[in-house]
ModelCIF file with pLDDT and N, C-alpha, C, O atoms, coordinates in Angstrom:
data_MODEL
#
_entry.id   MODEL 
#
_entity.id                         1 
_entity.type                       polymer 
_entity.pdbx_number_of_molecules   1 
#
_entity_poly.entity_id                      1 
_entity_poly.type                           'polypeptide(L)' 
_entity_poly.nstd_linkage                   no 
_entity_poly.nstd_monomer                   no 
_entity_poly.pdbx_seq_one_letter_code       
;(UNK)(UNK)(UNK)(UNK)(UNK)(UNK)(UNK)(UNK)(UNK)(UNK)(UNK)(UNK)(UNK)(UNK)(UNK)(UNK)
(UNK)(UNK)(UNK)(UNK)(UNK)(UNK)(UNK)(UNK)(UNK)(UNK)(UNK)(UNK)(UNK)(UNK)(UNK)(UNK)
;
_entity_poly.pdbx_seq_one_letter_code_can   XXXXXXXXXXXXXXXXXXXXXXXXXXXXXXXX 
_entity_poly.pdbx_strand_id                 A 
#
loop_
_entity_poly_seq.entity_id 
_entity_poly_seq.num 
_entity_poly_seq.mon_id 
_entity_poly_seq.hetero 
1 1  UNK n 
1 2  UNK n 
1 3  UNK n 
1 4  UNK n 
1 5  UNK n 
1 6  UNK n 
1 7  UNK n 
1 8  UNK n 
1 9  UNK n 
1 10 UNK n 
1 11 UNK n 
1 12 UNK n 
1 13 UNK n 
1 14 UNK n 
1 15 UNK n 
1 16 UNK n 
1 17 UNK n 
1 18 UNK n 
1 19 UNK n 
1 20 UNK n 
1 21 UNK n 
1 22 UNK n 
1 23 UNK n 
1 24 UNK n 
1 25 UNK n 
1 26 UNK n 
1 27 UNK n 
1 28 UNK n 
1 29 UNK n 
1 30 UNK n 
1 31 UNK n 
1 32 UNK n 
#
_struct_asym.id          A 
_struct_asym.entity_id   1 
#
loop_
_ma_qa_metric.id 
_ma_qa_metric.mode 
_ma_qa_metric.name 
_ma_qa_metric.software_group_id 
_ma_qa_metric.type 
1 global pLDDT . pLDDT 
2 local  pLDDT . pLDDT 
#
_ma_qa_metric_global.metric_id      1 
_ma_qa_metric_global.metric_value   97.44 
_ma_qa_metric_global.model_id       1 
_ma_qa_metric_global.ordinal_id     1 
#
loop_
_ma_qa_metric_local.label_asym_id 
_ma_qa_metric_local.label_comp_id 
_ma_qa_metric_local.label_seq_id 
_ma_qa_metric_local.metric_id 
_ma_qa_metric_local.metric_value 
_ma_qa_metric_local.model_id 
_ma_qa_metric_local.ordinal_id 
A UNK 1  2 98.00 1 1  
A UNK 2  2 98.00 1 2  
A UNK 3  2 98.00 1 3  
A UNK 4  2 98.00 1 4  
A UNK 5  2 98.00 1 5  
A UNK 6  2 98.00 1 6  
A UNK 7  2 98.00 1 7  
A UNK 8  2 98.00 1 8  
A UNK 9  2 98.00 1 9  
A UNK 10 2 98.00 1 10 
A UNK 11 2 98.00 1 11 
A UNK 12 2 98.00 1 12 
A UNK 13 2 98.00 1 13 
A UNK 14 2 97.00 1 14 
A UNK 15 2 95.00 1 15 
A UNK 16 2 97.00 1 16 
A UNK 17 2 97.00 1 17 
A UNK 18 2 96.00 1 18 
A UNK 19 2 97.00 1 19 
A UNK 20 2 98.00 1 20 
A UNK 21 2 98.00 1 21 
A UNK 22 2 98.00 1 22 
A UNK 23 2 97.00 1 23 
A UNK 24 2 96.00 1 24 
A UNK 25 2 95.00 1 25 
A UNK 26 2 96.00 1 26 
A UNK 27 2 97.00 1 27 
A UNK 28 2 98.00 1 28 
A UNK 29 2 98.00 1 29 
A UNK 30 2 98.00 1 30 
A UNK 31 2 98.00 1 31 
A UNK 32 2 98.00 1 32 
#
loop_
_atom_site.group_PDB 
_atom_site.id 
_atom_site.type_symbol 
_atom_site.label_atom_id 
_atom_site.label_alt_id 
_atom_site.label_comp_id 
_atom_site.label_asym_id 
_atom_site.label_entity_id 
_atom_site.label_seq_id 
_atom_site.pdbx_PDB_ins_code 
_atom_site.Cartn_x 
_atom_site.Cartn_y 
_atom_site.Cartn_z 
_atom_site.occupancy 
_atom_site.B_iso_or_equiv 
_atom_site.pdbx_formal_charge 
_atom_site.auth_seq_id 
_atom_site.auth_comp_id 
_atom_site.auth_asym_id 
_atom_site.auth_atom_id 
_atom_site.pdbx_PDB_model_num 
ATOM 1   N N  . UNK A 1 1  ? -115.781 -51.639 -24.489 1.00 98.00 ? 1  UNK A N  1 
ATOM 2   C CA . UNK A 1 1  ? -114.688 -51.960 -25.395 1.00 98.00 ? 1  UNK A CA 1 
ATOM 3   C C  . UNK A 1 1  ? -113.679 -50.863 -25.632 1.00 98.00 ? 1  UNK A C  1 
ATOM 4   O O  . UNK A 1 1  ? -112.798 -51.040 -26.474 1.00 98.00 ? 1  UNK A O  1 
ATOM 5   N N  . UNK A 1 2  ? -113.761 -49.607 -24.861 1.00 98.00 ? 2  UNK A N  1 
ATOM 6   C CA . UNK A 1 2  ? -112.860 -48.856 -25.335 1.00 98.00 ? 2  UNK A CA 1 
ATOM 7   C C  . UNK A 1 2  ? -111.465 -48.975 -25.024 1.00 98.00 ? 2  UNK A C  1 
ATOM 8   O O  . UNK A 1 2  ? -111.251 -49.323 -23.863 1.00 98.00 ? 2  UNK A O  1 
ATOM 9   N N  . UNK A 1 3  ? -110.455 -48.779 -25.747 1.00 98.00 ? 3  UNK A N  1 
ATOM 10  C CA . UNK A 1 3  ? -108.793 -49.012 -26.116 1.00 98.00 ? 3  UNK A CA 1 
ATOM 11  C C  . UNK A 1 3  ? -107.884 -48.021 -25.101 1.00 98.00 ? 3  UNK A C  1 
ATOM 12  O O  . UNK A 1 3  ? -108.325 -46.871 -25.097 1.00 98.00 ? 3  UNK A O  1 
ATOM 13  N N  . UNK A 1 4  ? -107.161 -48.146 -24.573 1.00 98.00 ? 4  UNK A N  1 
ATOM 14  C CA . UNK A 1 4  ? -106.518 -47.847 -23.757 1.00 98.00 ? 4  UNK A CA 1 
ATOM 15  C C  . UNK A 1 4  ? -104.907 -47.300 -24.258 1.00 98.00 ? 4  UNK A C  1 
ATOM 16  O O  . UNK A 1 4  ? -104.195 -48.084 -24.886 1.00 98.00 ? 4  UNK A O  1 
ATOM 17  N N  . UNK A 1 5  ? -104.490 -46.107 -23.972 1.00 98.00 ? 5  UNK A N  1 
ATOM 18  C CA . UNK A 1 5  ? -103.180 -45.632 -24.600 1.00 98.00 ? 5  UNK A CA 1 
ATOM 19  C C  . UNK A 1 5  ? -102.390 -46.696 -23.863 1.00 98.00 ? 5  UNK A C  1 
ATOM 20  O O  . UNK A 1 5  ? -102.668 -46.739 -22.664 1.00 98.00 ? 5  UNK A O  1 
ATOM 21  N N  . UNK A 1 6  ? -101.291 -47.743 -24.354 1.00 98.00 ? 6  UNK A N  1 
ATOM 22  C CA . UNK A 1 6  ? -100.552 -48.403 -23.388 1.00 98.00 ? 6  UNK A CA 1 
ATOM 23  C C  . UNK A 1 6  ? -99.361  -47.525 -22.676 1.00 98.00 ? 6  UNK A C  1 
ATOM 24  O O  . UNK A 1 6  ? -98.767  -47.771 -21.626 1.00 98.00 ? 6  UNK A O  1 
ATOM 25  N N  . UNK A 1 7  ? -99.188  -46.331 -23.657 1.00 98.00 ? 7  UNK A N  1 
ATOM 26  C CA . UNK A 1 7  ? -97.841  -45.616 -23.195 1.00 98.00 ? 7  UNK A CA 1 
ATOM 27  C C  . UNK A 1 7  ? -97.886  -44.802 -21.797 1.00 98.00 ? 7  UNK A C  1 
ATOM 28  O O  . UNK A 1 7  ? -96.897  -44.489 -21.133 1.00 98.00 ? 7  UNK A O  1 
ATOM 29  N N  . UNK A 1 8  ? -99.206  -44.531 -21.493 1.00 98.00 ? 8  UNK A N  1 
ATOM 30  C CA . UNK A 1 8  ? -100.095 -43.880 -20.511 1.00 98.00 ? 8  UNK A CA 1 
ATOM 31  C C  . UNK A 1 8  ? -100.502 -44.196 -19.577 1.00 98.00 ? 8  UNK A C  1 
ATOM 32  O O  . UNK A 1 8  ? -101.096 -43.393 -18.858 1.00 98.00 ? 8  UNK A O  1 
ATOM 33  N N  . UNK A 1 9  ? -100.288 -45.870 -19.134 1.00 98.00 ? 9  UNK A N  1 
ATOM 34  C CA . UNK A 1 9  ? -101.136 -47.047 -18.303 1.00 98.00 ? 9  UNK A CA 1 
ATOM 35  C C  . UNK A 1 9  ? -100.391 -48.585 -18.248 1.00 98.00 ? 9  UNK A C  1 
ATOM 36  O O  . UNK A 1 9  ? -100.792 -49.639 -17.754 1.00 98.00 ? 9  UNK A O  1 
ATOM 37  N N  . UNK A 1 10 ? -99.318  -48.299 -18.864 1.00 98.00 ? 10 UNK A N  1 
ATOM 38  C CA . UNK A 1 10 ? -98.098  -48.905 -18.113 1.00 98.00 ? 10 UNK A CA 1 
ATOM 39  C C  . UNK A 1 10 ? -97.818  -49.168 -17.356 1.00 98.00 ? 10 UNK A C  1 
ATOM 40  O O  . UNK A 1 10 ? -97.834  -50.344 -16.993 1.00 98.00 ? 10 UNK A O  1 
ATOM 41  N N  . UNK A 1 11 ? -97.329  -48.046 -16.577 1.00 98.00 ? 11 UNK A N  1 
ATOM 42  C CA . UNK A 1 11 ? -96.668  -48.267 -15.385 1.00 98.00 ? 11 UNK A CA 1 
ATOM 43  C C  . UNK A 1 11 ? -97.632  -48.165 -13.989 1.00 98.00 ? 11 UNK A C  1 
ATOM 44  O O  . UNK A 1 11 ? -97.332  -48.053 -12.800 1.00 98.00 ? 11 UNK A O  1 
ATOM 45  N N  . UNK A 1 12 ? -98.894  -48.256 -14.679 1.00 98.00 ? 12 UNK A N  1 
ATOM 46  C CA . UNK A 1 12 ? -100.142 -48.677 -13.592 1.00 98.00 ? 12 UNK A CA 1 
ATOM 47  C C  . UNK A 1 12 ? -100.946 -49.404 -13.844 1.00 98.00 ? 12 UNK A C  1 
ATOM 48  O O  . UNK A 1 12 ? -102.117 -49.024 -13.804 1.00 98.00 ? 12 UNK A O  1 
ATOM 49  N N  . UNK A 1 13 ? -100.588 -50.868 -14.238 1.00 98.00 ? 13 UNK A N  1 
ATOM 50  C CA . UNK A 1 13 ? -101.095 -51.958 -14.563 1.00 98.00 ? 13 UNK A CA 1 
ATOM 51  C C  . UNK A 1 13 ? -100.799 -52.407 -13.666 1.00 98.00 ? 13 UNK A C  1 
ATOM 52  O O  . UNK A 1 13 ? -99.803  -53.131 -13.677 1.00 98.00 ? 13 UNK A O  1 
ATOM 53  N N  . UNK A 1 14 ? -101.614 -52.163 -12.326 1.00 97.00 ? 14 UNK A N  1 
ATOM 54  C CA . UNK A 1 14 ? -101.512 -53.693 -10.999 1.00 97.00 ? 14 UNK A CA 1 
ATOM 55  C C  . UNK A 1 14 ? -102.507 -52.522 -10.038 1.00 97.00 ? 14 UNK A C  1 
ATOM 56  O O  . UNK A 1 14 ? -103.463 -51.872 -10.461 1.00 97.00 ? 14 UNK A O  1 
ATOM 57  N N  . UNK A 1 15 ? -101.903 -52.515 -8.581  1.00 95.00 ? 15 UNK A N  1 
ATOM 58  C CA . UNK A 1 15 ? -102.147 -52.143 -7.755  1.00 95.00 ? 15 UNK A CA 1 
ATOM 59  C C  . UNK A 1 15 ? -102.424 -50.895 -7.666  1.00 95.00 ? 15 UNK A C  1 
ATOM 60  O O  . UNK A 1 15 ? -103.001 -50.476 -6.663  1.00 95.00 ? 15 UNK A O  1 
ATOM 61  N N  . UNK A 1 16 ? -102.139 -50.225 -8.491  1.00 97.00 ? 16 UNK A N  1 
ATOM 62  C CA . UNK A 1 16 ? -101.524 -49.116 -8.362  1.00 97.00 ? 16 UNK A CA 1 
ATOM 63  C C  . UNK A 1 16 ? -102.721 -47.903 -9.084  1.00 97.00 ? 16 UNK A C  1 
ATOM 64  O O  . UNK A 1 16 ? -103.003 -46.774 -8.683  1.00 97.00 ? 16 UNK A O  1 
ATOM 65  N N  . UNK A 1 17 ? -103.327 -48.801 -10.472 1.00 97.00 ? 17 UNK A N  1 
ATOM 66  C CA . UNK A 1 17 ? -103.954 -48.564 -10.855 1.00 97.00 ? 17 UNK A CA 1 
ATOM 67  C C  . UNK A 1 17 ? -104.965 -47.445 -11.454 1.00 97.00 ? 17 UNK A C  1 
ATOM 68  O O  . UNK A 1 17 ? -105.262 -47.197 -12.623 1.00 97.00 ? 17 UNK A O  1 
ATOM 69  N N  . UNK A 1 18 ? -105.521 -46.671 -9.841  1.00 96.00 ? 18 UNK A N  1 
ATOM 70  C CA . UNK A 1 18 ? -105.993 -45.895 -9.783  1.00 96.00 ? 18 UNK A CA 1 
ATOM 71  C C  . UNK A 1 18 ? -105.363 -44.614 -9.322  1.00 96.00 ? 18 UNK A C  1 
ATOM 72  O O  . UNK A 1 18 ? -106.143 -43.727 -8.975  1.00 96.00 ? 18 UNK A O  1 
ATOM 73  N N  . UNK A 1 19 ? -104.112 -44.383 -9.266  1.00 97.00 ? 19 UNK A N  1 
ATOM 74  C CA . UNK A 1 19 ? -103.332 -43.524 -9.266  1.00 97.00 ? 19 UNK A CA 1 
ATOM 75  C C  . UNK A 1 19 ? -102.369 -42.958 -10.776 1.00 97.00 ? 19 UNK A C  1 
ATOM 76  O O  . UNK A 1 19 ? -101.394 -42.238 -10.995 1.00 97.00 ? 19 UNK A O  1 
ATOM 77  N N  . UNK A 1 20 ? -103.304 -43.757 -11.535 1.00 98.00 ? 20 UNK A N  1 
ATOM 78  C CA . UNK A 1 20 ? -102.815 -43.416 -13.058 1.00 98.00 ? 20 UNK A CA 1 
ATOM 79  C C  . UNK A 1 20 ? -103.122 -41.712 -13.030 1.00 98.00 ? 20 UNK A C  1 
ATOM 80  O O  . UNK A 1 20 ? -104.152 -41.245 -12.544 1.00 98.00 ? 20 UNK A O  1 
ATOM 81  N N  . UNK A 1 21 ? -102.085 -40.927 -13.612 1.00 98.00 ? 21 UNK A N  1 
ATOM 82  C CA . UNK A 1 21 ? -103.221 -39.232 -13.513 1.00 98.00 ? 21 UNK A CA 1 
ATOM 83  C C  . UNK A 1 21 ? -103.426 -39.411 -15.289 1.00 98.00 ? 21 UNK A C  1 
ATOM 84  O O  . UNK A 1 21 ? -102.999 -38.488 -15.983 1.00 98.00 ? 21 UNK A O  1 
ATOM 85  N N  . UNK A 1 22 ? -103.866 -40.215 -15.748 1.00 98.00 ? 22 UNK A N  1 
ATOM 86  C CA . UNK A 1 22 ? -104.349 -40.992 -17.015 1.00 98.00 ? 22 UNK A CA 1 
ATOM 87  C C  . UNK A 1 22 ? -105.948 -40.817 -16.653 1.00 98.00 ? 22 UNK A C  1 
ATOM 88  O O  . UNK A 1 22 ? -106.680 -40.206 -17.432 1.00 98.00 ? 22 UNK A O  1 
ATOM 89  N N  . UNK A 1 23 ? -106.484 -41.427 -15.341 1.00 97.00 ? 23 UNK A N  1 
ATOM 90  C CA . UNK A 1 23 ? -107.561 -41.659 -15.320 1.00 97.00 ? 23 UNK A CA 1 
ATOM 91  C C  . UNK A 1 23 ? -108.225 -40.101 -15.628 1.00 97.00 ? 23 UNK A C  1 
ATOM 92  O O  . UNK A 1 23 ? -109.319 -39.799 -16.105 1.00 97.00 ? 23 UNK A O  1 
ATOM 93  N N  . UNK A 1 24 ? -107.472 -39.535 -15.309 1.00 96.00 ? 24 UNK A N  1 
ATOM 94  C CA . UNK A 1 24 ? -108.327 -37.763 -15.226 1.00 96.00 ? 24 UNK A CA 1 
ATOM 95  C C  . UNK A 1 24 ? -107.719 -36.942 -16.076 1.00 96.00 ? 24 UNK A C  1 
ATOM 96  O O  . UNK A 1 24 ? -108.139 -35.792 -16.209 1.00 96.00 ? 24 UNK A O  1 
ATOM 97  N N  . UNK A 1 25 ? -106.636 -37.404 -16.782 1.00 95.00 ? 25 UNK A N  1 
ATOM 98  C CA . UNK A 1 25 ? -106.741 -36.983 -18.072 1.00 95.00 ? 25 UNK A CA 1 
ATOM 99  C C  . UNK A 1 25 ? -106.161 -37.789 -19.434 1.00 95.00 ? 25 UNK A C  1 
ATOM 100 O O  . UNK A 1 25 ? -105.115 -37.536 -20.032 1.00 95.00 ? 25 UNK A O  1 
ATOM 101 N N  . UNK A 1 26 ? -106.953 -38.628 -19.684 1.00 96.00 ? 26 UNK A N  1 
ATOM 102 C CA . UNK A 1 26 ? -106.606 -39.747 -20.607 1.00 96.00 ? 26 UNK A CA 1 
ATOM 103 C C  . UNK A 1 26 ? -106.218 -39.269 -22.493 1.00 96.00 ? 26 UNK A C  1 
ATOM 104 O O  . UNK A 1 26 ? -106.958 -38.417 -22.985 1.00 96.00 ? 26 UNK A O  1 
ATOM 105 N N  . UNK A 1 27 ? -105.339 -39.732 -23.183 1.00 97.00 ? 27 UNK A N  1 
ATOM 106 C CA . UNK A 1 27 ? -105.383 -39.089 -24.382 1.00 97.00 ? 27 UNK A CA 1 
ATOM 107 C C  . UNK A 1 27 ? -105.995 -39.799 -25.023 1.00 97.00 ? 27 UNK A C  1 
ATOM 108 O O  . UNK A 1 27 ? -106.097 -40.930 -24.547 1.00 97.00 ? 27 UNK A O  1 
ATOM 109 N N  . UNK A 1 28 ? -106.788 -39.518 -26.548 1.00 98.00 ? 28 UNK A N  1 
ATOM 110 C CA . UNK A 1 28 ? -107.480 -40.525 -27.081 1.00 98.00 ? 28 UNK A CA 1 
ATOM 111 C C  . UNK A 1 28 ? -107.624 -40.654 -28.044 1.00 98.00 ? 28 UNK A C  1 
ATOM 112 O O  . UNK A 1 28 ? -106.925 -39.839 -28.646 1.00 98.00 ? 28 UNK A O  1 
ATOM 113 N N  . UNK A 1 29 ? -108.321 -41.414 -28.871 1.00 98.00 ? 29 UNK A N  1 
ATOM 114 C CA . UNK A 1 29 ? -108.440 -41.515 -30.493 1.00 98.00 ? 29 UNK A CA 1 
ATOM 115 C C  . UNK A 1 29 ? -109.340 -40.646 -30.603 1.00 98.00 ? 29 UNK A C  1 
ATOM 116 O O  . UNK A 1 29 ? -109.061 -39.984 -31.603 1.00 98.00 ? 29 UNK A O  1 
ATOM 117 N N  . UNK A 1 30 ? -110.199 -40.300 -30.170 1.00 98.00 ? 30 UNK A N  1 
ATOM 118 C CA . UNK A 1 30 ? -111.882 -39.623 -30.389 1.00 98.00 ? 30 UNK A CA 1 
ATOM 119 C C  . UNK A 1 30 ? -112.070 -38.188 -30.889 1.00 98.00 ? 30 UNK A C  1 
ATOM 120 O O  . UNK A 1 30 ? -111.241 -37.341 -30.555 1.00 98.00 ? 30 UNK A O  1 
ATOM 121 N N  . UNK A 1 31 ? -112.713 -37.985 -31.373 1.00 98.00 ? 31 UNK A N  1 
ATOM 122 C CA . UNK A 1 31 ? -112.733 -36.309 -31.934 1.00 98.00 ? 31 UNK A CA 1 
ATOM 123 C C  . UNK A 1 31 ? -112.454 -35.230 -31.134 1.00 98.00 ? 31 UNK A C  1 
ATOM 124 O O  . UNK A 1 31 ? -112.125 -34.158 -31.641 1.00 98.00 ? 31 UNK A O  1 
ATOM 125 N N  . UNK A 1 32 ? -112.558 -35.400 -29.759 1.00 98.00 ? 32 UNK A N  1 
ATOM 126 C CA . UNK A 1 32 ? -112.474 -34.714 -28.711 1.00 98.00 ? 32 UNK A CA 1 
ATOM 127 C C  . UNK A 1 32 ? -111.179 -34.635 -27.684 1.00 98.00 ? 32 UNK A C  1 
ATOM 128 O O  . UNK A 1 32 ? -111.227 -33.918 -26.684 1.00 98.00 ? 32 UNK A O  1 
#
């Protein structure tokens, strides 16, 4: 269930996807 920054994963919502550099460094709600 975890939430996803949309501002961050936008513009790699399709194909593209895994070329987010989101995936390897994602920002987050979490204490960390």
């Amino acid at each position: 269930g975890m939430i996803l920054p949309s501002h961050q994963f936008t513009d790699y919502n399709g194909a593209n996807a895994r070329q987010a550099p989101a995936n390897q460094s994602p920002v987050g709600t979490g204490p960390y």
